[in-house]
Structure formats: structure tokens, C-alpha cells
Protein backbone atom coordinates (compact mmCIF):
# COMPACT_ATOMS: atom_id res chain seq x y z
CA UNK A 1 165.86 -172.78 86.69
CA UNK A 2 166.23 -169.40 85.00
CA UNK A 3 169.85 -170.21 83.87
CA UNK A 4 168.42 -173.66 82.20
CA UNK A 5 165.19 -172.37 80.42
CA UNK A 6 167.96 -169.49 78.97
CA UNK A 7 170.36 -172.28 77.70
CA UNK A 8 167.30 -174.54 76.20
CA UNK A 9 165.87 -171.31 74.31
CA UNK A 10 169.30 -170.76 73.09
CA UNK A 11 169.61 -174.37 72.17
CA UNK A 12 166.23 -174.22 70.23
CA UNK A 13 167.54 -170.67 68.72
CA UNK A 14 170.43 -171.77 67.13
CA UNK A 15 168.93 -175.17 65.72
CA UNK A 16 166.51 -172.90 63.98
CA UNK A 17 168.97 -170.98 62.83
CA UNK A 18 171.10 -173.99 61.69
CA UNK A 19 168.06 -174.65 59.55
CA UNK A 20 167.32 -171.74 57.71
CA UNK A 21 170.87 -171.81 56.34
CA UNK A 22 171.62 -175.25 55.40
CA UNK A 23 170.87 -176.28 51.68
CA UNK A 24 167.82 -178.88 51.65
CA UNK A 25 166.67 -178.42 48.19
CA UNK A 26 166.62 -176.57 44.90
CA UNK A 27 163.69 -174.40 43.16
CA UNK A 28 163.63 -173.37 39.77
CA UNK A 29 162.25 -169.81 38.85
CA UNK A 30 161.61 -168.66 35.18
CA UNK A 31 160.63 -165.59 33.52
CA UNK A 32 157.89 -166.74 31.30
CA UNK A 33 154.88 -168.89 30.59
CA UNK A 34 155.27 -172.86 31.45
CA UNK A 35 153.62 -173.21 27.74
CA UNK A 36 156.28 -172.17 25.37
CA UNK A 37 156.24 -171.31 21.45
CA UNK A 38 158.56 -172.88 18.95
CA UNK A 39 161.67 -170.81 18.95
CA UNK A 40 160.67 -169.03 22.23
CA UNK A 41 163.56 -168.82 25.21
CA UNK A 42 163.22 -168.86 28.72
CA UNK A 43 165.64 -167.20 31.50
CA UNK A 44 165.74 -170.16 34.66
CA UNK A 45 167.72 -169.67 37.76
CA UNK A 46 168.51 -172.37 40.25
CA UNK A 47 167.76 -171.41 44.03
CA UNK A 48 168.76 -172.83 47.02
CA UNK A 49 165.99 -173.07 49.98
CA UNK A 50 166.29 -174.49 53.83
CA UNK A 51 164.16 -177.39 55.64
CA UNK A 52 162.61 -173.87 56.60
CA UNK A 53 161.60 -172.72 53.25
CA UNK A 54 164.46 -169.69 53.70
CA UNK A 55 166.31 -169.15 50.59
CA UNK A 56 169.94 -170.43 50.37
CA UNK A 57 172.92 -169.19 48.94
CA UNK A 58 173.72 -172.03 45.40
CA UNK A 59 177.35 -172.33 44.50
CA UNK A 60 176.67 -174.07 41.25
CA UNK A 61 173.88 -175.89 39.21
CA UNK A 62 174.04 -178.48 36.81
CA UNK A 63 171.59 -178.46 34.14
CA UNK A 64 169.88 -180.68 31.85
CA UNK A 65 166.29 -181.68 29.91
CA UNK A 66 164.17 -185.00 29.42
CA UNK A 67 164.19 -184.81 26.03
CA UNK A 68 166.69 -182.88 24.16
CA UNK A 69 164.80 -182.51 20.70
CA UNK A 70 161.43 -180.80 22.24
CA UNK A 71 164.30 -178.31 23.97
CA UNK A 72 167.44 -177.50 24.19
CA UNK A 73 169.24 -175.78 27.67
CA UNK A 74 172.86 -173.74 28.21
CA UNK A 75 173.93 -173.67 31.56
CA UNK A 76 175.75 -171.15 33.33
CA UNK A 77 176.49 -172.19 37.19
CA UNK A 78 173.11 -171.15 38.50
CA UNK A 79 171.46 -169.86 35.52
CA UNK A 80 170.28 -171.17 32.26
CA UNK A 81 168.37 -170.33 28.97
CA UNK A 82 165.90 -172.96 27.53
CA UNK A 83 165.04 -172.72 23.90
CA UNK A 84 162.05 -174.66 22.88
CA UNK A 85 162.64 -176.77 19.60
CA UNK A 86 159.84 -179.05 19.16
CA UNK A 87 156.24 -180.06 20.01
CA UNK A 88 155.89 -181.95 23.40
CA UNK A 89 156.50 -182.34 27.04
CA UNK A 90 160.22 -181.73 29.05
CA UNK A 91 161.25 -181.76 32.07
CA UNK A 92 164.35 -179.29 33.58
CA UNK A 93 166.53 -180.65 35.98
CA UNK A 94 169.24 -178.49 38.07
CA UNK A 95 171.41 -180.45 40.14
CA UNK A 96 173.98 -179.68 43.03
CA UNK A 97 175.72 -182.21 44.44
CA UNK A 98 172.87 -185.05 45.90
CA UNK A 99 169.99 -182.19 45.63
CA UNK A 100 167.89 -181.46 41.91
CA UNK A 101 165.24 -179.69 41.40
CA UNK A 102 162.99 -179.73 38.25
CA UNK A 103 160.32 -178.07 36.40
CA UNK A 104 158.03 -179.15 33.96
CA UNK A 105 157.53 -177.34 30.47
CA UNK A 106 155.17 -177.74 27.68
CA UNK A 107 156.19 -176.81 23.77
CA UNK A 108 153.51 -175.75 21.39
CA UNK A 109 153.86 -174.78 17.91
CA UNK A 110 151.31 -172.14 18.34
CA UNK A 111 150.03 -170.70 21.98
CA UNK A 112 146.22 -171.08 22.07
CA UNK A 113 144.44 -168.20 21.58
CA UNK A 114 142.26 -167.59 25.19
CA UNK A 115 139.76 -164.87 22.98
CA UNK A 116 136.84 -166.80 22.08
CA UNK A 117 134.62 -163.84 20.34
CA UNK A 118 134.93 -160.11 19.78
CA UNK A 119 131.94 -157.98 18.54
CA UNK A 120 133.32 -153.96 18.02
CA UNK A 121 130.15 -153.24 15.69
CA UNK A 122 132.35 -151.89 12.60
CA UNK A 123 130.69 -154.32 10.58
CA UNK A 124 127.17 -153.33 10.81
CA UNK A 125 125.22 -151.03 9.27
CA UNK A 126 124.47 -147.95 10.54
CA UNK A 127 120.92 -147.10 11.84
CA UNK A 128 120.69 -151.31 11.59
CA UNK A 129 120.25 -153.50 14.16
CA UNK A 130 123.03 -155.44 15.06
CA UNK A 131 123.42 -159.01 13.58
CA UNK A 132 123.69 -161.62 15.60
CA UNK A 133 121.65 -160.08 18.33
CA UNK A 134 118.06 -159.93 19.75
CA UNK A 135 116.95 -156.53 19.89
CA UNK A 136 113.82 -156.45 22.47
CA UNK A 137 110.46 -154.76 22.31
CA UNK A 138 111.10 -153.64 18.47
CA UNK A 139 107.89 -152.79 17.75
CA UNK A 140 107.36 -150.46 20.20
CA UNK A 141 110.03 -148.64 19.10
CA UNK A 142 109.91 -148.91 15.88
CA UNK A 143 106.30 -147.64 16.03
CA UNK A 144 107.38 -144.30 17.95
CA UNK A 145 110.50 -144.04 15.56
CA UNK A 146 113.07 -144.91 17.88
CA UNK A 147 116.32 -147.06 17.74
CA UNK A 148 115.78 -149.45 20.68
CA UNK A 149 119.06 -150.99 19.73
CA UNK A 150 120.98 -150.06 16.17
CA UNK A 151 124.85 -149.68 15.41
CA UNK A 152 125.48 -146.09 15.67
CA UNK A 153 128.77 -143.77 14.33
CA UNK A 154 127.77 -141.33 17.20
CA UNK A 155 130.65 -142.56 19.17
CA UNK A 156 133.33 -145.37 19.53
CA UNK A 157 135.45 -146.79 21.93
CA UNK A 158 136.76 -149.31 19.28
CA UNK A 159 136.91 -147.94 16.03
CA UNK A 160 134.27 -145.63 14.52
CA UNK A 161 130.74 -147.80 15.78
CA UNK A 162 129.12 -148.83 18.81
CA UNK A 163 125.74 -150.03 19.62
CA UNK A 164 123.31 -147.45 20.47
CA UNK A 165 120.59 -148.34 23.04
CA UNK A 166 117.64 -146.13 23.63
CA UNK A 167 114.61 -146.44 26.20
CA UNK A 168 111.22 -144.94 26.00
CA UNK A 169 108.58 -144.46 28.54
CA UNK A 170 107.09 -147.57 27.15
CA UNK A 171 109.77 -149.73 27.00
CA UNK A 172 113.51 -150.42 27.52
CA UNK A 173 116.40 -150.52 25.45
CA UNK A 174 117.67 -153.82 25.79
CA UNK A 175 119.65 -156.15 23.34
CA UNK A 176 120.70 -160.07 24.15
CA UNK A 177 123.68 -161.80 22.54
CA UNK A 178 123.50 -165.64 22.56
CA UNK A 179 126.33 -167.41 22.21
CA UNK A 180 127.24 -170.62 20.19
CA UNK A 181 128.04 -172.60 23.12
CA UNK A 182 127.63 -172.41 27.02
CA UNK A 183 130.22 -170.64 28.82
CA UNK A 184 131.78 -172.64 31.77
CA UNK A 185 135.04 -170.70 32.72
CA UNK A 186 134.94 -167.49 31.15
CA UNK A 187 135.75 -163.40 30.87
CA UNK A 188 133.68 -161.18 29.45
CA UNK A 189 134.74 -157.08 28.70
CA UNK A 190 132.30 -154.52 27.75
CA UNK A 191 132.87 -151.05 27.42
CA UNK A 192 129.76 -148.44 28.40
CA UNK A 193 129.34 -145.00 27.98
CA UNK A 194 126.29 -143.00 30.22
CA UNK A 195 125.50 -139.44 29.42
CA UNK A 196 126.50 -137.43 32.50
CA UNK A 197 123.89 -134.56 31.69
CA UNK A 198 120.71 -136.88 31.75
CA UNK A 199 119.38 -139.83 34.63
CA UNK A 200 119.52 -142.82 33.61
CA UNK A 201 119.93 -146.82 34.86
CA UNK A 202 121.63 -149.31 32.74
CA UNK A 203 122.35 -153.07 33.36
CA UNK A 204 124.73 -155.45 31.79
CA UNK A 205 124.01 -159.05 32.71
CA UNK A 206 125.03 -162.85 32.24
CA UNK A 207 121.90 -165.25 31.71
CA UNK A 208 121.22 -168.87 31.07
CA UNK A 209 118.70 -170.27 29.09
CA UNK A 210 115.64 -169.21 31.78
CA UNK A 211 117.34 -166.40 33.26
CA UNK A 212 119.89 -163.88 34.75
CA UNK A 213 122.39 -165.15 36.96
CA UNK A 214 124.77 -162.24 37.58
CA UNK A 215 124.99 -158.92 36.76
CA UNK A 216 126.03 -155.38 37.09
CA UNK A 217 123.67 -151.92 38.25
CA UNK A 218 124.79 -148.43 36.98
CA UNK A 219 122.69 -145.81 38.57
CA UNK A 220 122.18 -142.74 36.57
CA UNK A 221 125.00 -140.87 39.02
CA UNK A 222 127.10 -143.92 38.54
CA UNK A 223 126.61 -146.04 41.63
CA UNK A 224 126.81 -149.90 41.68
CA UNK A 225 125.67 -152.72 42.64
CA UNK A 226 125.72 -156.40 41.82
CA UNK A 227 122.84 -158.91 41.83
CA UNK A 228 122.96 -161.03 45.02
CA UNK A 229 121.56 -164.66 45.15
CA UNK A 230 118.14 -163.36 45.77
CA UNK A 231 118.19 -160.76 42.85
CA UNK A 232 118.51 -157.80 44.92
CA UNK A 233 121.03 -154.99 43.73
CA UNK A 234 121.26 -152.89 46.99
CA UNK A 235 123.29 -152.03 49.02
CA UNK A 236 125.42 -149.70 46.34
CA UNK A 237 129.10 -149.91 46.38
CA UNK A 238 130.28 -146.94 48.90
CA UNK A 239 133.55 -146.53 47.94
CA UNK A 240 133.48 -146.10 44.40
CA UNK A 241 131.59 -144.12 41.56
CA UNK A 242 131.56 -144.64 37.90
CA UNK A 243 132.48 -141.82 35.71
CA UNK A 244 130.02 -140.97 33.52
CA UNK A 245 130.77 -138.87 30.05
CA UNK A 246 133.80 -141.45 29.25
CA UNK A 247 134.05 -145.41 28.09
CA UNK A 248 134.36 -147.33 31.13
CA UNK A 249 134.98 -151.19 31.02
CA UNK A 250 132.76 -153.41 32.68
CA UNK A 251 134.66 -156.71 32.86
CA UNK A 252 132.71 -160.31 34.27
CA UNK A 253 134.30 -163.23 35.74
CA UNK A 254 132.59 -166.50 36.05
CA UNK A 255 133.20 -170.35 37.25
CA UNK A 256 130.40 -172.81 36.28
CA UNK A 257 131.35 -175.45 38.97
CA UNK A 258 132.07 -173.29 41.82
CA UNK A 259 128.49 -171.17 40.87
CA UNK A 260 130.11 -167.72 41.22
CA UNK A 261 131.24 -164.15 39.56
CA UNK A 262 133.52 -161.61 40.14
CA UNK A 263 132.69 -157.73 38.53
CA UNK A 264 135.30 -155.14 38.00
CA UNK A 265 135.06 -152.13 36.91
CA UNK A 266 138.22 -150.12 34.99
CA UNK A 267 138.36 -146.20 34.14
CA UNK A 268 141.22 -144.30 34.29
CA UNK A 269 143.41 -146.61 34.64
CA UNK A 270 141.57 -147.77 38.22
CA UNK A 271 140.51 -151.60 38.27
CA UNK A 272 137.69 -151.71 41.26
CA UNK A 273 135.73 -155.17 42.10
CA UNK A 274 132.27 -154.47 43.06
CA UNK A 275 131.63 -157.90 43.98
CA UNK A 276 133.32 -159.05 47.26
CA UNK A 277 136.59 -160.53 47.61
CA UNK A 278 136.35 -164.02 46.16
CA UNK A 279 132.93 -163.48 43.98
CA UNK A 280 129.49 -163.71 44.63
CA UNK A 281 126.98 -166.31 44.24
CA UNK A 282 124.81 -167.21 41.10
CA UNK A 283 121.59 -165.96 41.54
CA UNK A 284 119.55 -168.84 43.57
CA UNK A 285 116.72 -168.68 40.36
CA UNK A 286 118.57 -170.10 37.84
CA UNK A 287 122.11 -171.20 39.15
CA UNK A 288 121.31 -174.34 37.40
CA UNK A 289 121.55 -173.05 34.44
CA UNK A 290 124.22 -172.65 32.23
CA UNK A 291 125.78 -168.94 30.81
CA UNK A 292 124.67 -168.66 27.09
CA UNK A 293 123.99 -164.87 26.97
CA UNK A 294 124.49 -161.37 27.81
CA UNK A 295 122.02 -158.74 27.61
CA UNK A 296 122.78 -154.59 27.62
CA UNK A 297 120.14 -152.57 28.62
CA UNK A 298 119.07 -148.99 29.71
CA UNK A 299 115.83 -148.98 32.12
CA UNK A 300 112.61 -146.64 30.85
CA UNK A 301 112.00 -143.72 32.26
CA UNK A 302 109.67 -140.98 31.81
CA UNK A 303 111.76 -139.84 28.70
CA UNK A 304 114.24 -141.51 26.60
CA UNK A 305 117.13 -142.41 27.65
CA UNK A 306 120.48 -143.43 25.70
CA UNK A 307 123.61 -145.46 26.59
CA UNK A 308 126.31 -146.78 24.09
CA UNK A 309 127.58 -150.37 24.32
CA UNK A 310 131.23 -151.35 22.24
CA UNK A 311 133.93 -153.35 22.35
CA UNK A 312 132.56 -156.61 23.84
CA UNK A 313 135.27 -159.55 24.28
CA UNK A 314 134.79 -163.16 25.67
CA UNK A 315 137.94 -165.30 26.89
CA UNK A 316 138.56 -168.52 28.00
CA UNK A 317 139.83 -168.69 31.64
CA UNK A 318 141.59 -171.94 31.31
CA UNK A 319 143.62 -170.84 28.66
CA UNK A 320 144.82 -168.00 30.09
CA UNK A 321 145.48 -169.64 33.42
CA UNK A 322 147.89 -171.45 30.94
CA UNK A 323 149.46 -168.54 29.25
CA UNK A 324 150.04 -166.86 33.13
């Protein structure tokens, strides 16, 4: 009985191995995007893979392309170079023996650009408020002398401006950008810079129309914590702490038909998600809603309180899923 089960696993052994090495089709791997420029060149290699999905030693490749004027390929046994020639849609075939394997390219005579709007405040005035956004509560700070929210040349992390925002006891320092058009699929990047010798809370958020649906916490010792369904920022991330004293990025990730955002946070060269793995809800309140605007703020306190804002950058996520 032994002596049998010993020859059928042997039996079952080998026939697996037998798989993994025969030749059951071809893949086709490239070093670039699978949206190409005019003029632009891709590296392609032809690879041999198993029933198994194990990779296969290929002798030789034949190569060719759907339509020779959108782009043009030179073969070289398992390698080629495509060079894209014209507008439109081609197809790459590699062929060896009764096996071919193709891949699907797209020619463009410019690549889409995925940044939709960039604000790094070295157009405004100084001591101004900024255009284009809604500076809250200005009369209470304009009656005490204070900036609330105005372009400042205290300190950059683009260029020579940012945007200064400045509680008082009475109110905080908050400015909302609306944008031209909802924002279904999108990235936002903001870089922030906290004073490490004073306390104070800031908050960078995404809202619709009637209110916030995500955003990001930043204690005055740097902890963090995103808004949950219910609007709650707690617990704090334990693992991580912002720097303060330095421009950190904030960047926001968002889906509008899956309801959810990511947040990252990137200093030194460290990229940390404070959100979990695979993004957080919407907040319940207003999930319905649509993103149309981001608002900076620092919380009042019993004295005023600064934080700089610069740099701010929306893309589009489809486009870039593209250009990847």
C-alpha cells in the first residue's frame, strides 16, 4: 500500500513538473507606459510561461504590429523596440511556432497632462488675501488687526510665498478653495508647516457642497488622525509623528464611486498612510455629496496661533493610472 501511494505521489510529482517546464504561452513585458508619445520607443521582451504560470525558457520570437503607420517594431529573437509613429491604436504580436502573445498600445501626439490645478501663492500680494479663496471670519480679524488668512513672504516651500493662517481666541484661521468642477477621482498635495515652539491644531479637509467628508488632524505635537464615518478623529496614529519646524506634505486620495480616501503623509523622505490599508469611508453626513473644496485651517486657542499652507496640487487619478 505504502509502495503504491509512493509511486502515485511520484506520478503526480513529475506531471507537475512536466508542466512547469513546457511552453504553453507567451507574455510580453515592456519598460514603459502603454500610452506612448510620438517619437517615443519602447524596450519589449517575449517570455515564455507554463500551463502553471512558471516562466519558460523562449528560443526565438517573431514580431510584428496591427498597423504599421501608428508604429513601427525591430525584432531581435526575443526582444524588440517599438517606435511610435502616428496617432491611434496597435496591437504587438510575438510569435513562436503555434503560440503568440500580444499587447495592446495606444499613440498620442501629446500625453495628457494628469495636474488639473496648482496654487504656490507667488502671484498674490503680500499681506493680501489670496484670490480665488474664501477667507473665513474676516471681520473678526480684521477688527483685532490680524491676518486670518493672507499670502505671506515669511516662508516658502515653493518659491518665495505661502499662505499664512492665523487663529485668535475668537476665531479660527481657516481658508476654503472651491473648485471649478466636482472632483470624482482625484489627488490632492499640500505642504504644511507648524511651529514646533508653540501648541497648536490644524486641519486640512475635503468637503462637498454641505460639508466635510474626509480629512486630516495635526495635533500641536504632531499626532494624527483621520475623520472616521461618524466625524470622530481619535484614536491618533501610534506609530508615527509629524515633524514639526519643517514643510511636510499632506497628500489626499479619493474615489467618488467607491465613497472612500486614503491620507499620507511624506517628510523626510518617509511616505506614511494614516488611513488604513485600503482607505476609509466618507464621512456618513455628507457622503452624498460631491468633493468641490478644500479648506486649511488652524483651531483657536487662548492665543494666536500660526500655520503656513503652500504648494497645493490637484491630479486626475485616471490619467495617471494611464501614464503608470
Amino acid at each position: 500500500m505504502r509502495r503504491n501511494l509512493a509511486i502515485a505521489l511520484l506520478l503526480v510529482i513529475a506531471a507537475l513538473l512536466a508542466g512547469c517546464g513546457e511552453l504553453d504561452s507567451i507574455k510580453i513585458t515592456h519598460d514603459a507606459r502603454s500610452m506612448l508619445e510620438l517619437g517615443e520607443t519602447v524596450n519589449l521582451q517575449a517570455k515564455g510561461v507554463s500551463s502553471m504560470g512558471f516562466g519558460v525558457k523562449l528560443e526565438d520570437a517573431e514580431w510584428s504590429v496591427s498597423d504599421e503607420k501608428v508604429a513601427a517594431i525591430v525584432g531581435n529573437g526575443t526582444e524588440a523596440v517599438l517606435t511610435a509613429l502616428l496617432p491611434g491604436e496597435v496591437v504587438v504580436t510575438a510569435t513562436s511556432g503555434d503560440l503568440s502573445g500580444t499587447l495592446a498600445f495606444t499613440v498620442v501626439g501629446e500625453l495628457p497632462n494628469p495636474l488639473m490645478f496648482a496654487e504656490s501663492f507667488e502671484d498674490g500680494e503680500v499681506g493680501a488675501y489670496p484670490e480665488g479663496w474664501i477667507v473665513l471670519d474676516q471681520e473678526t480679524h480684521d477688527g483685532k488687526g490680524h491676518s486670518g488668512a493672507r499670502v505671506s513672504a515669511d516662508r516658502a516651500s515653493d518659491g518665495s510665498q505661502s499662505l499664512k493662517l492665523t487663529s485668535v481666541p475668537d476665531a479660527d484661521g481657516s481658508a476654503e478653495l472651491v473648485f471649478e468642477q466636482p472632483l470624482l477621482y482625484n489627488r490632492l498635495t499640500v505642504d504644511i508647516w507648524k511651529d514646533p515652539n508653540v501648541t497648536e491644531n490644524a486641519n486640512l479637509e475635503l468637503h462637498t457642497e454641505e460639508g466635510r467628508v474626509g480629512g486630516l488632524f495635526i495635533t500641536g505635537s504632531g499626532q494624527l488622525g483621520y475623520r472616521r464615518p461618524n466625524g470622530d478623529n481619535k484614536p491618533y496614529l501610534e506609530t508615527y509623528r509629524m515633524p514639526n519646524g519643517q514643510w511636510v506634505t499632506v497628500e489626499f486620495q479619493w474615489n467618488d464611486s467607491t465613497k472612500l480616501y486614503k491620507v499620507y503623509v511624506i517628510a523626510d523622505g518617509t511616505r506614511v498612510e494614516v488611513t488604513p490599508s485600503g482607505g476609509t469611508p466618507f464621512e456618513e453626513a455628507y457622503q452624498d455629496g460631491q468633493v468641490v473644496k478644500f479648506k486649511a485651517s488652524v483651531t483657536k486657542r487662548d492665543a494666536d496661533k500660526v500655520i503656513y499652507i503652500d504648494n497645493l496640487k490637484v491630479y486626475d487619478m485616471a490619467i495617471e493610472d494611464l501614464l503608470k
